[in-house]
C-alpha atoms as a PDB file:
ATOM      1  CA  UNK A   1      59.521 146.121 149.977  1.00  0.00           C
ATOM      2  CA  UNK A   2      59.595 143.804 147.398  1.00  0.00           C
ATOM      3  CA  UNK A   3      59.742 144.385 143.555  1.00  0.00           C
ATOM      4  CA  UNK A   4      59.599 142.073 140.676  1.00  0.00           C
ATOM      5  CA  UNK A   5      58.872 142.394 136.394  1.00  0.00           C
ATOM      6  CA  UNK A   6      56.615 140.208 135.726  1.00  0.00           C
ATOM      7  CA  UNK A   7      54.977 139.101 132.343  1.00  0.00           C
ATOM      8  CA  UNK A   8      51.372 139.813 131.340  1.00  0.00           C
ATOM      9  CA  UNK A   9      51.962 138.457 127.639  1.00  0.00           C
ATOM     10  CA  UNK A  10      54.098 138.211 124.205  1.00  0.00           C
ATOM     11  CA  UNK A  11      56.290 140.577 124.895  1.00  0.00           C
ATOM     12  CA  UNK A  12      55.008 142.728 127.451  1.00  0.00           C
ATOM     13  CA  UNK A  13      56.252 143.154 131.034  1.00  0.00           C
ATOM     14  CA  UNK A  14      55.048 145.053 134.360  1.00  0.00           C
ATOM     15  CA  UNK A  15      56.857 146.283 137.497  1.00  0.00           C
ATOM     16  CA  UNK A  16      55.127 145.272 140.119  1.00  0.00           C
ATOM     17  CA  UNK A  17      54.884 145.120 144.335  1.00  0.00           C
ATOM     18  CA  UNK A  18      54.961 142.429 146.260  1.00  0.00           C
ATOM     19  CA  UNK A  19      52.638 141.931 148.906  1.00  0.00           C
ATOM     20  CA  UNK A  20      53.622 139.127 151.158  1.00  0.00           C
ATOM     21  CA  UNK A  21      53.627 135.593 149.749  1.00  0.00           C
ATOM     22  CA  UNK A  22      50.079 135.799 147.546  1.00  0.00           C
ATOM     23  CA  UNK A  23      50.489 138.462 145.442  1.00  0.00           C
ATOM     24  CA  UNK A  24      51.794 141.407 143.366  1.00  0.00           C
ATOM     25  CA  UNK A  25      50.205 144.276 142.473  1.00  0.00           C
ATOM     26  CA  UNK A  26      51.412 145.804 138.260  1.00  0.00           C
ATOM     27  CA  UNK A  27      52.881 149.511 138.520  1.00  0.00           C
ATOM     28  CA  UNK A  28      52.826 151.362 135.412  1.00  0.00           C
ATOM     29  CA  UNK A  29      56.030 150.918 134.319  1.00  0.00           C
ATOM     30  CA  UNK A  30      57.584 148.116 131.958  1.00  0.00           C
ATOM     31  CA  UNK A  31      60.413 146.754 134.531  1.00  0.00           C
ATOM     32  CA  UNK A  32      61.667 147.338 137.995  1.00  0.00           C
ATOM     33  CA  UNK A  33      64.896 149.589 135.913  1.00  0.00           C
ATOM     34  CA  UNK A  34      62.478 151.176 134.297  1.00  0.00           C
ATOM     35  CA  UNK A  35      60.437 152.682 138.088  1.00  0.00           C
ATOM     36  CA  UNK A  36      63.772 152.766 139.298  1.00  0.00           C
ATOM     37  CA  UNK A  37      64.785 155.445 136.651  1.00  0.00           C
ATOM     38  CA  UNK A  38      61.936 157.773 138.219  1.00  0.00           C
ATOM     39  CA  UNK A  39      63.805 159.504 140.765  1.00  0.00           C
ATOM     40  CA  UNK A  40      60.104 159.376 143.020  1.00  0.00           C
ATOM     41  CA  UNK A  41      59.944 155.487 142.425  1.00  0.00           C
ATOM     42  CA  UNK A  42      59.438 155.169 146.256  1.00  0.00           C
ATOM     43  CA  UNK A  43      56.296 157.658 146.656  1.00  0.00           C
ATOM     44  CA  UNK A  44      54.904 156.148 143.388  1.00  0.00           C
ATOM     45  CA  UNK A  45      54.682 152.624 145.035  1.00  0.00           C
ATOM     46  CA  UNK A  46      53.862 153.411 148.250  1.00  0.00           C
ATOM     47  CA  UNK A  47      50.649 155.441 146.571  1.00  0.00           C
ATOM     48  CA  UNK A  48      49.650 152.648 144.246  1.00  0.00           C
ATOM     49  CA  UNK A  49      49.862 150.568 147.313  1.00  0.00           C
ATOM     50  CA  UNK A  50      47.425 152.870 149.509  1.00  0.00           C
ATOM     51  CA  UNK A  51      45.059 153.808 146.516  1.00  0.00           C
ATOM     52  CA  UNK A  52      44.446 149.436 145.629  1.00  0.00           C
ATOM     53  CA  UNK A  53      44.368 148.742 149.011  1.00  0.00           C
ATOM     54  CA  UNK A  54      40.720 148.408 150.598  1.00  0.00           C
ATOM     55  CA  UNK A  55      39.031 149.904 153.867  1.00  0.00           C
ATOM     56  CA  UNK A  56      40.268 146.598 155.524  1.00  0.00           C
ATOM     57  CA  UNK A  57      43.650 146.823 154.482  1.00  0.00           C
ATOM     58  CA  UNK A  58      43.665 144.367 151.516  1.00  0.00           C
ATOM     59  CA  UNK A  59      44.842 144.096 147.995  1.00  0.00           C
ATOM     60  CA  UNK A  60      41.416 144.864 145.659  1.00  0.00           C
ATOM     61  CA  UNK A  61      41.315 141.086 143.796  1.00  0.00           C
ATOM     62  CA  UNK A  62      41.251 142.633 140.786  1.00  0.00           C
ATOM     63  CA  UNK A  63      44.291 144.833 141.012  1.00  0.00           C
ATOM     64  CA  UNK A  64      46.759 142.067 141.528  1.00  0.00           C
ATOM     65  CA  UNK A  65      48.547 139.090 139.942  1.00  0.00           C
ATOM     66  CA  UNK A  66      48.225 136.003 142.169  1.00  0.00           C
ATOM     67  CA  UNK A  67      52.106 134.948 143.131  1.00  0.00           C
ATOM     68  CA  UNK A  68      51.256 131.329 142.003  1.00  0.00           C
ATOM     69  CA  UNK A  69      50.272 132.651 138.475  1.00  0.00           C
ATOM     70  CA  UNK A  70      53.695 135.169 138.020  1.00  0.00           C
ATOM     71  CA  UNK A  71      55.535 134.656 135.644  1.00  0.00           C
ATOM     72  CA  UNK A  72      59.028 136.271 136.357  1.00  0.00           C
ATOM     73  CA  UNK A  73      61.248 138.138 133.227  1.00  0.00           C
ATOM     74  CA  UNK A  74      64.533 139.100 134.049  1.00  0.00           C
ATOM     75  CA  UNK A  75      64.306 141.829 137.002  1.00  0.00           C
ATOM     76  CA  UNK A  76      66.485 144.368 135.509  1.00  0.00           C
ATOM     77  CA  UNK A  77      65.830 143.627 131.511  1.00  0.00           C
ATOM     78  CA  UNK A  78      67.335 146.350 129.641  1.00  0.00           C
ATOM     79  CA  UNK A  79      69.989 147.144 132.671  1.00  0.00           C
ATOM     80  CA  UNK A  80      72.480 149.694 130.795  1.00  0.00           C
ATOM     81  CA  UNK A  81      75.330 147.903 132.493  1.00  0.00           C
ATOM     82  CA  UNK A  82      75.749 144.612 134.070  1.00  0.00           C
ATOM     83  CA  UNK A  83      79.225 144.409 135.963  1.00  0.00           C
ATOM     84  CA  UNK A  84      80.641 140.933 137.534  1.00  0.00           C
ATOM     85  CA  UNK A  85      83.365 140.671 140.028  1.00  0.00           C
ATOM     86  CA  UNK A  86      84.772 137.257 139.824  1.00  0.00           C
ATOM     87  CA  UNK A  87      87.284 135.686 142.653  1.00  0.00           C
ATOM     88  CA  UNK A  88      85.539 137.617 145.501  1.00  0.00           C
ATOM     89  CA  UNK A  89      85.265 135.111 148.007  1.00  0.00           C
ATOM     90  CA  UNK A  90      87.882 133.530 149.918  1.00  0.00           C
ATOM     91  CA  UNK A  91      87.124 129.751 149.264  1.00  0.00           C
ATOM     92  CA  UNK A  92      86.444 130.312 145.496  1.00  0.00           C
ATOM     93  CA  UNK A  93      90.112 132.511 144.997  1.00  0.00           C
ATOM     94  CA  UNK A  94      91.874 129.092 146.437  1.00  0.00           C
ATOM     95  CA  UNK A  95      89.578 126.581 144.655  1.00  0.00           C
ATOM     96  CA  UNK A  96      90.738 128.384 141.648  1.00  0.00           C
ATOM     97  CA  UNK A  97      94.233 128.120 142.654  1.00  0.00           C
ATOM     98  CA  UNK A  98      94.990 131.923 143.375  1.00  0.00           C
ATOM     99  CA  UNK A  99      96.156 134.663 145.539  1.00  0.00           C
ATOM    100  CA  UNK A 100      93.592 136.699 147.560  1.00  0.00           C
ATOM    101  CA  UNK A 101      93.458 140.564 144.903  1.00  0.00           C
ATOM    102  CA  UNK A 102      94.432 143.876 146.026  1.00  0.00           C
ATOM    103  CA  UNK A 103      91.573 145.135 143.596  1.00  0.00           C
ATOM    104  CA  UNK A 104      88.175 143.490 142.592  1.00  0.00           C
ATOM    105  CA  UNK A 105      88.243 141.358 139.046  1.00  0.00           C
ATOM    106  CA  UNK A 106      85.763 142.688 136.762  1.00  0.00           C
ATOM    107  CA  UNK A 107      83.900 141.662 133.728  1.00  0.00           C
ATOM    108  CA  UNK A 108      80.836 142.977 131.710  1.00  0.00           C
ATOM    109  CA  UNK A 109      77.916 141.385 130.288  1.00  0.00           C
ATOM    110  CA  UNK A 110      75.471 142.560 128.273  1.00  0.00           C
ATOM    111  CA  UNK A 111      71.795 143.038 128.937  1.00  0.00           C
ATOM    112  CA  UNK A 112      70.901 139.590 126.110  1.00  0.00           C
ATOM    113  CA  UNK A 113      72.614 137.982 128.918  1.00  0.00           C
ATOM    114  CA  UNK A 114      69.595 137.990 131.665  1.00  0.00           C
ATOM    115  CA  UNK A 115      66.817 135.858 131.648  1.00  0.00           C
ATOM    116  CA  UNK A 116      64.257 134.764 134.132  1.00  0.00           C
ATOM    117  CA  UNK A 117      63.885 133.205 137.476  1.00  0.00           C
ATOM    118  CA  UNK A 118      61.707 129.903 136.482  1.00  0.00           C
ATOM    119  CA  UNK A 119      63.368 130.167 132.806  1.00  0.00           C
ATOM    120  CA  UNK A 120      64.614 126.790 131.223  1.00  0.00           C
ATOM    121  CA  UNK A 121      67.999 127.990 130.166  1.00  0.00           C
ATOM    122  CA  UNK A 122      69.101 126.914 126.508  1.00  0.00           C
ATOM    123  CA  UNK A 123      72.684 126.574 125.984  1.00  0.00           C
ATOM    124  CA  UNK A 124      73.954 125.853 122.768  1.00  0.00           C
ATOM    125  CA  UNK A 125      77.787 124.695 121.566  1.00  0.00           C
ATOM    126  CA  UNK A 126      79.473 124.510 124.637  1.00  0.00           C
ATOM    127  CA  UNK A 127      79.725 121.304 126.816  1.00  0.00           C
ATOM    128  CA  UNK A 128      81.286 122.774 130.142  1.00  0.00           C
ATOM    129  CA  UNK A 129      78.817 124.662 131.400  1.00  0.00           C
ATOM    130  CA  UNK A 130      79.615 125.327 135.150  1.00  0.00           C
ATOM    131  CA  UNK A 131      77.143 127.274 138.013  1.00  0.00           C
ATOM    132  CA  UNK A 132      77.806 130.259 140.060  1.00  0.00           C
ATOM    133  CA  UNK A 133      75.409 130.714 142.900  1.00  0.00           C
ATOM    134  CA  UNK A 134      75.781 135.027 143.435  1.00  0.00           C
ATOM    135  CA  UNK A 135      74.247 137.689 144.911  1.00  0.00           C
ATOM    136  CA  UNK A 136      73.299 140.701 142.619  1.00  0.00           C
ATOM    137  CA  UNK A 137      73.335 144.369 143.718  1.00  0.00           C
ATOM    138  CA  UNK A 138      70.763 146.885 141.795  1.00  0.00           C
ATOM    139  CA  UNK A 139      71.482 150.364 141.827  1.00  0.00           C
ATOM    140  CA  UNK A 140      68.818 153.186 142.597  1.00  0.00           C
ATOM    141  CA  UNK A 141      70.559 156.612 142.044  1.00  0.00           C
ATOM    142  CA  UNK A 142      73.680 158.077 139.893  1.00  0.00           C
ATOM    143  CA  UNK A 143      76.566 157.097 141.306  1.00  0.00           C
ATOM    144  CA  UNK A 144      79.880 158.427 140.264  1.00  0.00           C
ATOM    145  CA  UNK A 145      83.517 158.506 142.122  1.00  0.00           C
ATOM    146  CA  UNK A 146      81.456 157.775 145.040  1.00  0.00           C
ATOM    147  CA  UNK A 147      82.951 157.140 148.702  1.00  0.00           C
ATOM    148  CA  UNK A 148      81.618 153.608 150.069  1.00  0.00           C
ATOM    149  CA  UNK A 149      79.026 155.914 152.229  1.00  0.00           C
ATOM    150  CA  UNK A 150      77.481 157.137 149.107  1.00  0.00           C
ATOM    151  CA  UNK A 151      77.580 153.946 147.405  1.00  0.00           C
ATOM    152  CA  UNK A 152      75.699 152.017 149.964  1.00  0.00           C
ATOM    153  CA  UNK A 153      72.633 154.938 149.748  1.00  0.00           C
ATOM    154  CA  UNK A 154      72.766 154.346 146.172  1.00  0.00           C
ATOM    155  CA  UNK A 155      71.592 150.482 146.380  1.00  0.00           C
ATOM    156  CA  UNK A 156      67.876 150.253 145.720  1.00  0.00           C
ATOM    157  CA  UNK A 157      68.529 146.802 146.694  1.00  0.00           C
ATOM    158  CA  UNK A 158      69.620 142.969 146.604  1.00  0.00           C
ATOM    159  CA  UNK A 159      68.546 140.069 144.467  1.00  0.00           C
ATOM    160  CA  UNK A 160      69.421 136.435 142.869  1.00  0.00           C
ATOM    161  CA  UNK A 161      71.740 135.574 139.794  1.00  0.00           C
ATOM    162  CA  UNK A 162      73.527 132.751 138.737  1.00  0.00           C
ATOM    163  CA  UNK A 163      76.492 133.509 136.529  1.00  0.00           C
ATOM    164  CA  UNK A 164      76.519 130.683 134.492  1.00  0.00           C
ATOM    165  CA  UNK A 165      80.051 130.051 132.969  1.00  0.00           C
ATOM    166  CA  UNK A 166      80.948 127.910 129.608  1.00  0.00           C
ATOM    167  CA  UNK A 167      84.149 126.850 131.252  1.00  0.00           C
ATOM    168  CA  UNK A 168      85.398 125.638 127.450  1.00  0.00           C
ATOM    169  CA  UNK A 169      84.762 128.959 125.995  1.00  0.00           C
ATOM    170  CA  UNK A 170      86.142 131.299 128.929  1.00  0.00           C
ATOM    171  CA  UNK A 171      89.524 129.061 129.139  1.00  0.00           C
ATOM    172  CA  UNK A 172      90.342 129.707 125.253  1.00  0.00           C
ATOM    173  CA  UNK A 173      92.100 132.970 126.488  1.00  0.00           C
ATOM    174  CA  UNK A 174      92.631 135.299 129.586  1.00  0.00           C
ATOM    175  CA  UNK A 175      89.769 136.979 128.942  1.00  0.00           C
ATOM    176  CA  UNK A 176      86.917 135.477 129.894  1.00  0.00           C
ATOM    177  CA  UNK A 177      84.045 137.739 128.477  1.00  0.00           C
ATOM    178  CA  UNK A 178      83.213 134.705 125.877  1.00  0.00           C
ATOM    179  CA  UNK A 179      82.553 132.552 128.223  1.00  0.00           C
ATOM    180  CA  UNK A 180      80.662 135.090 130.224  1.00  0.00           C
ATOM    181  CA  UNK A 181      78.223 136.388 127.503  1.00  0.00           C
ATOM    182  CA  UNK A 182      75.641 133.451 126.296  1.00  0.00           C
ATOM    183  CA  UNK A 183      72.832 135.121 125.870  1.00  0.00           C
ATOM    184  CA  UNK A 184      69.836 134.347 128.075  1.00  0.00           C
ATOM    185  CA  UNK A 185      71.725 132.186 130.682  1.00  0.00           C
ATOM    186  CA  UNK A 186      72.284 134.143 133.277  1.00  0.00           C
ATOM    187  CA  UNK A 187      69.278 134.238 135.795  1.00  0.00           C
ATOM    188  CA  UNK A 188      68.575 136.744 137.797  1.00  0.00           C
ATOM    189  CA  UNK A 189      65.099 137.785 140.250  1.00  0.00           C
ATOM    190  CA  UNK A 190      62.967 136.600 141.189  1.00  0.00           C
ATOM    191  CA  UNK A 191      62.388 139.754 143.067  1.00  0.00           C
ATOM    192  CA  UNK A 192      64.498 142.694 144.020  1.00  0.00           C
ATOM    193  CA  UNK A 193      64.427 143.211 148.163  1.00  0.00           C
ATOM    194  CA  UNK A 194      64.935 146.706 148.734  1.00  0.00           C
ATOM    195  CA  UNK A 195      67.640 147.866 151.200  1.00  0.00           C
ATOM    196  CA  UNK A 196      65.993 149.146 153.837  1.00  0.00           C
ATOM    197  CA  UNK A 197      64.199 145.439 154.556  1.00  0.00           C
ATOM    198  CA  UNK A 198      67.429 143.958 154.872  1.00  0.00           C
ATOM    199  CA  UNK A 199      70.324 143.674 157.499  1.00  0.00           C
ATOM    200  CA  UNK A 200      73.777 141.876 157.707  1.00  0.00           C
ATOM    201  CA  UNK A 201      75.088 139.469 155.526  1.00  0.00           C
ATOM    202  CA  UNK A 202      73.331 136.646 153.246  1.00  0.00           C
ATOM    203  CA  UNK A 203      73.516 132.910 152.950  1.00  0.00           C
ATOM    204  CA  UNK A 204      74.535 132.436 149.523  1.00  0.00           C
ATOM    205  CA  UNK A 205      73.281 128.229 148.130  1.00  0.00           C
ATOM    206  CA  UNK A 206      73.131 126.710 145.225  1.00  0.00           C
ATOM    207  CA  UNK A 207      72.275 123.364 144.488  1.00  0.00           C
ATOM    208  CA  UNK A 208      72.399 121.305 140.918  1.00  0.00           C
ATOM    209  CA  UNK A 209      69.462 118.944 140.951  1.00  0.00           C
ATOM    210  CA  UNK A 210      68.588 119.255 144.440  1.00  0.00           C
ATOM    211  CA  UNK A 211      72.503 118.469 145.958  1.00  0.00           C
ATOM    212  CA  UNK A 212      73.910 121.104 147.566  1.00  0.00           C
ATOM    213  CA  UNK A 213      77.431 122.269 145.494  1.00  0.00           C
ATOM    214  CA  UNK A 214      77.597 125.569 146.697  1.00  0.00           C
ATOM    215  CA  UNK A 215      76.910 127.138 150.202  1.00  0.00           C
ATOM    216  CA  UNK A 216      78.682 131.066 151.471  1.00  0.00           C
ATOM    217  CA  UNK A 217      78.119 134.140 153.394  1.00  0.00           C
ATOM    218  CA  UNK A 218      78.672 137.423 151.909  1.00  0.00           C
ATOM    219  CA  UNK A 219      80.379 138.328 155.143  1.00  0.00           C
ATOM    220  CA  UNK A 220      83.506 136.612 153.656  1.00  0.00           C
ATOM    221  CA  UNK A 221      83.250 138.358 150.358  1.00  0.00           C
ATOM    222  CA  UNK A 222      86.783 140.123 149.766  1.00  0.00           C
ATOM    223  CA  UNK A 223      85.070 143.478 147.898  1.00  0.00           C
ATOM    224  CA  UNK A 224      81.585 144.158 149.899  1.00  0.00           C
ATOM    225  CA  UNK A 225      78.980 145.667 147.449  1.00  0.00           C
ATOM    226  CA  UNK A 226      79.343 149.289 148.908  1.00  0.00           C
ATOM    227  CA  UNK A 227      82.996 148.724 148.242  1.00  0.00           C
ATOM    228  CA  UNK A 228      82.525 147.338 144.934  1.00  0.00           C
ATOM    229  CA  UNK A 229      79.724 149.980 143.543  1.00  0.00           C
ATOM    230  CA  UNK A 230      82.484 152.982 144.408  1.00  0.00           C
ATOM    231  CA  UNK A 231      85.294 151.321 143.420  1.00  0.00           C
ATOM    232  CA  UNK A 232      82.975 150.777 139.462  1.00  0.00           C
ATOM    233  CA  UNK A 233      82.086 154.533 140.095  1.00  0.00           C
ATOM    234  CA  UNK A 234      85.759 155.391 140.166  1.00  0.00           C
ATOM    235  CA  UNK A 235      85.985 154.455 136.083  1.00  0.00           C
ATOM    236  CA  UNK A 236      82.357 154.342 134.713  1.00  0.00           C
ATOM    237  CA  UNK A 237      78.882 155.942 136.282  1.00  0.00           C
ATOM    238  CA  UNK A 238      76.204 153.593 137.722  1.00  0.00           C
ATOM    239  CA  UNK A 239      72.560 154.785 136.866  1.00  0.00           C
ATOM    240  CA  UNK A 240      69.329 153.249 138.260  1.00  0.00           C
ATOM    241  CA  UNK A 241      68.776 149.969 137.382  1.00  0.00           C
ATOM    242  CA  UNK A 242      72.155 148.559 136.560  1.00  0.00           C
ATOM    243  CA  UNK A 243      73.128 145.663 138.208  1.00  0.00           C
ATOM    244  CA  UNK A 244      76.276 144.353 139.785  1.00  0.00           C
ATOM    245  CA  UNK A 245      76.809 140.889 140.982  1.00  0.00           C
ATOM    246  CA  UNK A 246      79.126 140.517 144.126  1.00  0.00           C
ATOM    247  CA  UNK A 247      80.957 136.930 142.681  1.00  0.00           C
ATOM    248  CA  UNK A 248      80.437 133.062 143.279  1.00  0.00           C
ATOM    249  CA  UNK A 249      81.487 131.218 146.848  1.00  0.00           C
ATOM    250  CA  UNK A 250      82.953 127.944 146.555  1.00  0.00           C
ATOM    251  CA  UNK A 251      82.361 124.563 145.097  1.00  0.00           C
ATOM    252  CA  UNK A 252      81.978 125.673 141.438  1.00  0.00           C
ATOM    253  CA  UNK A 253      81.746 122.600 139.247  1.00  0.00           C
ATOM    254  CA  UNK A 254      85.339 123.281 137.675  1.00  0.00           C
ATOM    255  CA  UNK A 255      86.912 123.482 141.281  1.00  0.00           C
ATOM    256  CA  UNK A 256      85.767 119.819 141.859  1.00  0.00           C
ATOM    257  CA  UNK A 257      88.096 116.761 141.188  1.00  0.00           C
ATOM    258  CA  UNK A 258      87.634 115.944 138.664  1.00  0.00           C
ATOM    259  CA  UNK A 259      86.053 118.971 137.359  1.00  0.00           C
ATOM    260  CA  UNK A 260      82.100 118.347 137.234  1.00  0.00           C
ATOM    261  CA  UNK A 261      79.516 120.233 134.936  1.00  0.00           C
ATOM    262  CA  UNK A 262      76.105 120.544 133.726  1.00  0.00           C
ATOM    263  CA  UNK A 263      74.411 117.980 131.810  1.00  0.00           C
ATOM    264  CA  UNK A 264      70.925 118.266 129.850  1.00  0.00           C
ATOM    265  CA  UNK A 265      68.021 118.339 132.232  1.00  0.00           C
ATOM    266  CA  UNK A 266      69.587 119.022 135.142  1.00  0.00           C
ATOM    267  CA  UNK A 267      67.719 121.815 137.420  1.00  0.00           C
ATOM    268  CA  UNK A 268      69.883 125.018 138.285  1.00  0.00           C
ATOM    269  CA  UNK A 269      68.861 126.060 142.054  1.00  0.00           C
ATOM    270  CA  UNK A 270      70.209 129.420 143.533  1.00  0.00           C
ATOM    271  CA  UNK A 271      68.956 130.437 146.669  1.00  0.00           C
ATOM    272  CA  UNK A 272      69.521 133.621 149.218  1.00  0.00           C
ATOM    273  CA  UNK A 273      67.319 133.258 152.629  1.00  0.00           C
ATOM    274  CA  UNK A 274      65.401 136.253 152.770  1.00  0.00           C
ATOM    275  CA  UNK A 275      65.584 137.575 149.040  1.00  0.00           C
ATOM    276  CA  UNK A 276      64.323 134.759 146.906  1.00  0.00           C
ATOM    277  CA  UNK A 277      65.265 131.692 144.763  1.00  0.00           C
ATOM    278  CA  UNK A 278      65.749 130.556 141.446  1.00  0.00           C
ATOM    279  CA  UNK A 279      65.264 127.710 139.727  1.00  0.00           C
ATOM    280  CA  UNK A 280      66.339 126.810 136.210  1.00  0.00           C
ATOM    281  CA  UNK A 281      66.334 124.131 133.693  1.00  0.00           C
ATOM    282  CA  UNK A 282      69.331 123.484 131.709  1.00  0.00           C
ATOM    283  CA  UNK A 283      69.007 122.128 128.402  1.00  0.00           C
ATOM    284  CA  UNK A 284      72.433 121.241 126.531  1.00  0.00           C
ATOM    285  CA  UNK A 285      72.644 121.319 122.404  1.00  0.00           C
ATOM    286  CA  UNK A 286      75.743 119.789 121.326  1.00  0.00           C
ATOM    287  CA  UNK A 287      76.982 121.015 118.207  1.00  0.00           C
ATOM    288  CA  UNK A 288      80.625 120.352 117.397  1.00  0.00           C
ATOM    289  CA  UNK A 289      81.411 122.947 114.969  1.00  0.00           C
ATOM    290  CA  UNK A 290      80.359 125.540 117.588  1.00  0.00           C
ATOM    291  CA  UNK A 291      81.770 123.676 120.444  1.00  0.00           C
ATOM    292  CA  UNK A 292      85.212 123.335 119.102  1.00  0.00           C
ATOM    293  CA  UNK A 293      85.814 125.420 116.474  1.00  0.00           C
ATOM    294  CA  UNK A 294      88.975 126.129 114.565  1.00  0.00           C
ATOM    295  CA  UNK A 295      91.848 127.981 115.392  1.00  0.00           C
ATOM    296  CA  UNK A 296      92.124 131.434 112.952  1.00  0.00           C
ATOM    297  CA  UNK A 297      95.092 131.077 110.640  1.00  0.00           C
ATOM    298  CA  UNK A 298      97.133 134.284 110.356  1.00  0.00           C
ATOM    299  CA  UNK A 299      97.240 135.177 106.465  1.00  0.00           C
ATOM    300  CA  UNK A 300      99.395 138.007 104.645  1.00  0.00           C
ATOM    301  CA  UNK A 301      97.977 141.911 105.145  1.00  0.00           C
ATOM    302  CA  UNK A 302      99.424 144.685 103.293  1.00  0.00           C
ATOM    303  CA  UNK A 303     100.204 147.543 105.458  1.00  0.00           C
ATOM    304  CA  UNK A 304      98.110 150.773 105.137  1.00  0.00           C
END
């Protein structure tokens, strides 16, 4: 099963189901967290799926958005929580110059964060912008303090993100949350593949203008996603529609010699074979007070 939000104008958005390669058919809900919150999600598709098909076992033409006309919005919009584990794969922990963790390295973003599958990405004051080719889990149920068995029933399913870094901004301290938190430039969709139509591991690509920089296998991945989704459940509780993404493999732009980023125009592919693929624009504003901005200077405080 395949689910996507799409747009149907302004501001509005649809779940809907995919059907094959031609088209989706809207659910009446605003997003795919939004069904997912509906602890029947699963019976409500699979009857709006029997009630629009037709006595030969088609989609009714006028019940459905033709897949060459959808526009894609962010898959999980308003996701209450969007966690990141970074240095997850083998090849990216020694590009990066480090030591394999005994426990995942996480980060948050917010929700502002997200945008869409075929979205030109705007980035504005920083000039090292760097790719991240990832898989992204969504959850489907509660999960809290969860075993790795209870985890993996929790996944509703898998999708495509790109965790676009500014490089500049994230190496200002050891925290990299700043550099991690542009709103709108992290990609994610186009459609969420639900678990039970997938097996084994995933072929992880991404590709900057059509080159292929970045090529894994989740089979390497140091913290699985059922591993990662209880070990999150340990601290904070997951709730449908929240989204995790697993980390980046190798070949990140900063990992090259010399270091190699962005530039305006370029097109942001990010691929998984049999989930979907993205494809982004980048557009670059310069703007050197926001780019390299001073340092604070400490002044007197009274004590309180």
């Amino acid at each position: 099963m395949k689910l996507a939000t799409l747009r149907t104008g302004g501001d509005a958005t649809t779940a809907a189901l995919g059907f094959g390669a031609d088209a989706f058919l809207p659910l009446p809900y605003p997003s795919v967290g939004a069904l997912l919150a509906d602890p029947a999600w699963r019976a409500v598709v699979e009857a709006a799926a029997a009630a629009a098909t037709g006595p030969a076992g088609s989609l009714a033409d006028a019940a459905t958005i033709e897949a060459r006309n959808a526009e894609f919005a962010p898959l999980v919009p308003n996701a209450g929580k969007v966690i990141c584990c970074g240095l997850n794969y083998g090849d990216h922990i020694q590009e990066m110059g480090r030591n394999l963790p005994d426990y995942p390295t996480l980060f948050a973003k917010h929700a502002d964060t997200l945008t869409g599958a075929h979205d030109t990405i705007e980035v504005r004051g920083s000039v090292k912008v760097d790719w991240e080719a990832e898989l992204a889990v969504v959850v489907g149920s509660p999960l809290f303090r969860a075993d790795e068995d209870q985890a993996r029933q929790a996944i509703a399913g898998y999708t495509v993100a790109n965790d676009l870094s500014m490089r500049d901004w994230q190496n200002r301290t050891l925290q990299w949350f700043q550099g991690k938190a542009f709103d709108a430039t992290t990609p994610v969709g186009p459609v969420l593949v639900t678990a039970d139509d997938v097996s084994g591991d995933f072929e992880v690509r991404g590709y900057v203008n059509g080159e292929l920089v970045q090529s894994g296998n989740t089979g390497t991945l140091v913290f699985g996603p059922a591993r990662l989704l209880s070990y999150i459940s340990q601290f904070t509780k997951l709730r449908p529609g929240d989204l995790v993404l697993t980390g980046t493999p190798g070949g990140v732009g900063m990992g090259m010699t010399p270091p190699r980023f962005l530039q305006d125009g370029d097109v942001l592919t990010t691929e998984i074979a049999g989930i979907g693929r993205l494809e982004n624009t980048i557009r670059i504003h310069t703007n050197d007070d926001a780019a390299a901005p001073r340092p604070v200077v400490a002044t007197t405080t009274t004590k309180e």
